[in-house]
Protein backbone atom coordinates (compact mmCIF):
# COMPACT_ATOMS: atom_id res chain seq x y z
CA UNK A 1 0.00 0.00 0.00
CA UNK A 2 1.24 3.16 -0.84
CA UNK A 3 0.00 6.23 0.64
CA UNK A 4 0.85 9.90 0.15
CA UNK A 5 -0.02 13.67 0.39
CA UNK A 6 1.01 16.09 -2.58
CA UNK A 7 2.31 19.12 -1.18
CA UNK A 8 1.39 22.89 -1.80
CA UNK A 9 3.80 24.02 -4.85
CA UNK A 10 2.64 26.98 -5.25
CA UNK A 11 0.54 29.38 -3.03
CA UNK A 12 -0.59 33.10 -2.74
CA UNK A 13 -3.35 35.35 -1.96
CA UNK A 14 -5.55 33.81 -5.02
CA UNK A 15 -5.15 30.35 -3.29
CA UNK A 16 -2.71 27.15 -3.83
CA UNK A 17 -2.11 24.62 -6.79
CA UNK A 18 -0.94 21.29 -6.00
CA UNK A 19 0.25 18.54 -8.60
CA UNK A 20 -1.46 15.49 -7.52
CA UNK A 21 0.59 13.63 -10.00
CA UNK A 22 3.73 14.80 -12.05
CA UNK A 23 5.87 13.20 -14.72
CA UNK A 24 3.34 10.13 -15.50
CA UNK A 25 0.65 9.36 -18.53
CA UNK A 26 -2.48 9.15 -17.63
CA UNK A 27 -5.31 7.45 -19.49
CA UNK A 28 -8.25 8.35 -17.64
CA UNK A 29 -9.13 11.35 -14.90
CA UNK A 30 -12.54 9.83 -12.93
CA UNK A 31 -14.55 11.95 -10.20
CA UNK A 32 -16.38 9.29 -7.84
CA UNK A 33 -18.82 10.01 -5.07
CA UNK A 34 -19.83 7.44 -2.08
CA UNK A 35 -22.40 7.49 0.50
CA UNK A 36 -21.51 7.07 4.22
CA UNK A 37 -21.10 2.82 4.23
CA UNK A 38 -20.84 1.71 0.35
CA UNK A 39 -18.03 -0.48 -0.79
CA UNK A 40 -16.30 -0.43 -3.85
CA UNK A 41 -13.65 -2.03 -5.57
CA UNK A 42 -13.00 -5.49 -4.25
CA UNK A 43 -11.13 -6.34 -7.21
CA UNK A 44 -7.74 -6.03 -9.14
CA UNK A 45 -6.20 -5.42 -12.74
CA UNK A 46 -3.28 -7.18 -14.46
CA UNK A 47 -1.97 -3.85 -16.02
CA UNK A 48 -3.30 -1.42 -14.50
CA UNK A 49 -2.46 1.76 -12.41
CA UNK A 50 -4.32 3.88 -10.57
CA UNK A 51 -4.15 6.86 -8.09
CA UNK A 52 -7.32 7.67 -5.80
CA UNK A 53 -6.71 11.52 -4.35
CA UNK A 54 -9.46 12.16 -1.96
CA UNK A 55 -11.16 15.39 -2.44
CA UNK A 56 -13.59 15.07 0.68
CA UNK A 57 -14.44 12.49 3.44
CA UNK A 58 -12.96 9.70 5.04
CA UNK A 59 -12.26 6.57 3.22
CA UNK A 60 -11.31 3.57 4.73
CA UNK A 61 -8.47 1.67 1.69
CA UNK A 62 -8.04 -2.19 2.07
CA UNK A 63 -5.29 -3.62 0.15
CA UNK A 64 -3.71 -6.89 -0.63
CA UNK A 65 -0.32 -8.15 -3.30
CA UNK A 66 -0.08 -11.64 -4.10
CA UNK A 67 0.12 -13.95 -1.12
CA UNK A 68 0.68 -10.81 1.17
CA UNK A 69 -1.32 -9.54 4.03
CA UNK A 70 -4.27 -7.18 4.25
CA UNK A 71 -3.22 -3.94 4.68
CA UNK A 72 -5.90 -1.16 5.35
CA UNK A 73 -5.19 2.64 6.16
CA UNK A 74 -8.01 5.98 6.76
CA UNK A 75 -7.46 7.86 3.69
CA UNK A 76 -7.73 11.63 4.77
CA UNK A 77 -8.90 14.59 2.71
CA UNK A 78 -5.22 15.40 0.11
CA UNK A 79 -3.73 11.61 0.52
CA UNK A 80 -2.81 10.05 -2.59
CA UNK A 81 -3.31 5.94 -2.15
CA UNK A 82 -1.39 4.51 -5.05
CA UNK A 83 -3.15 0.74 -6.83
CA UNK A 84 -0.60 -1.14 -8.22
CA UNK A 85 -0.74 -4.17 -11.12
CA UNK A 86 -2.38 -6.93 -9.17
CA UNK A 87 -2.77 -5.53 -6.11
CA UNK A 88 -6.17 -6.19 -4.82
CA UNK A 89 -7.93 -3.21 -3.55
CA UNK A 90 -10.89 -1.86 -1.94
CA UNK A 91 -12.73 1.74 -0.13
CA UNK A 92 -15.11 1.88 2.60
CA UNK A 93 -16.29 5.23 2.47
CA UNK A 94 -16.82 6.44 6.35
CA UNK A 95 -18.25 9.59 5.29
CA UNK A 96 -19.67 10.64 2.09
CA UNK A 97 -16.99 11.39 0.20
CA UNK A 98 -15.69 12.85 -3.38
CA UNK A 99 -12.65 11.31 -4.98
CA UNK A 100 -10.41 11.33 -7.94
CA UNK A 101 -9.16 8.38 -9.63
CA UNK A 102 -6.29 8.66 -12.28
CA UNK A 103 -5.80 5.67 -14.46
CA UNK A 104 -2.88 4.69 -16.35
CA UNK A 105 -4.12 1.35 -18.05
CA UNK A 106 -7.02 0.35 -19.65
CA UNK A 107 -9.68 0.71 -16.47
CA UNK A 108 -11.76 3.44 -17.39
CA UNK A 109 -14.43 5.06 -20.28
CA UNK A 110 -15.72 1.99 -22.43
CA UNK A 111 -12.43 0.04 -21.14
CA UNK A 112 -14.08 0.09 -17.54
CA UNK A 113 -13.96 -3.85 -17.05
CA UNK A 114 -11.67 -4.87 -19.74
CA UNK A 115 -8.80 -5.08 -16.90
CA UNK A 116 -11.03 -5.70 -13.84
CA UNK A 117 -10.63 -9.14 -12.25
CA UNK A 118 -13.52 -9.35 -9.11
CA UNK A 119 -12.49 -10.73 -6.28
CA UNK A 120 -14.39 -14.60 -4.91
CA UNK A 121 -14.62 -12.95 -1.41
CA UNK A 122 -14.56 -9.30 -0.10
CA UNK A 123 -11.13 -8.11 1.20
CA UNK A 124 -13.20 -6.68 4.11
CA UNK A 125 -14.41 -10.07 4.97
CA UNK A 126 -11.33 -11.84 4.60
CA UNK A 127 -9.56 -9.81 8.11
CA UNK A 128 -9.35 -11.43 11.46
């Protein structure tokens, strides 16, 4: 799981600009909203990328590589949670919540499933 928070690069009295992502191609730019309690993901892709940057709320992220452990982490308003190739991956949101999802890869648009592989049983009721 990899989890970060862009930092201010610029500010002044109009306000601040913040690159959420630099140097990387991006296939798809996707603004999701969630009600307080729904799940989503509970899947992974084989070639896939993607970067959730939480706008507002509280999400909780679950994560899982290959034969690794669950790892889960509160994703706060400006962290960056980072889905890698075959990681298996999904967000409780504990608020209602707005969040950005950059794709490099084919998830996303008409693509949407083409690299989606749905998990047999929920990551959240796979921990002890």
């Amino acid at each position: 799981m990899e989890i970060t928070h862009p930092e201010i690069v610029h500010q002044d009295q109009r306000g601040t600009i913040i690159d959420v992502l630099a140097g990387t191609d991006m296939n798809y730019a996707t603004v999701i909203t969630s009600k307080k309690g729904v799940v989503r993901g509970n899947h992974y892709h084989k070639k896939t990328v993607q970067w959730v940057y939480l706008f507002r709320g509280r999400l909780k992220s679950l994560s899982r590589m290959p034969d690794g452990p669950i790892e889960t982490a509160i994703l706060e308003v400006g962290d960056l949670w980072k889905n890698n190739p075959f990681e298996e991956h999904a967000l409780i949101a504990l608020e209602d919540s707005e969040f950005l999802v950059l794709t490099s890869g084919l998830r996303g648009g008409r693509d949407y499933e083409k690299d989606t592989y749905r998990l047999e049983k929920p990551l959240q009721e796979q921990i002890k």
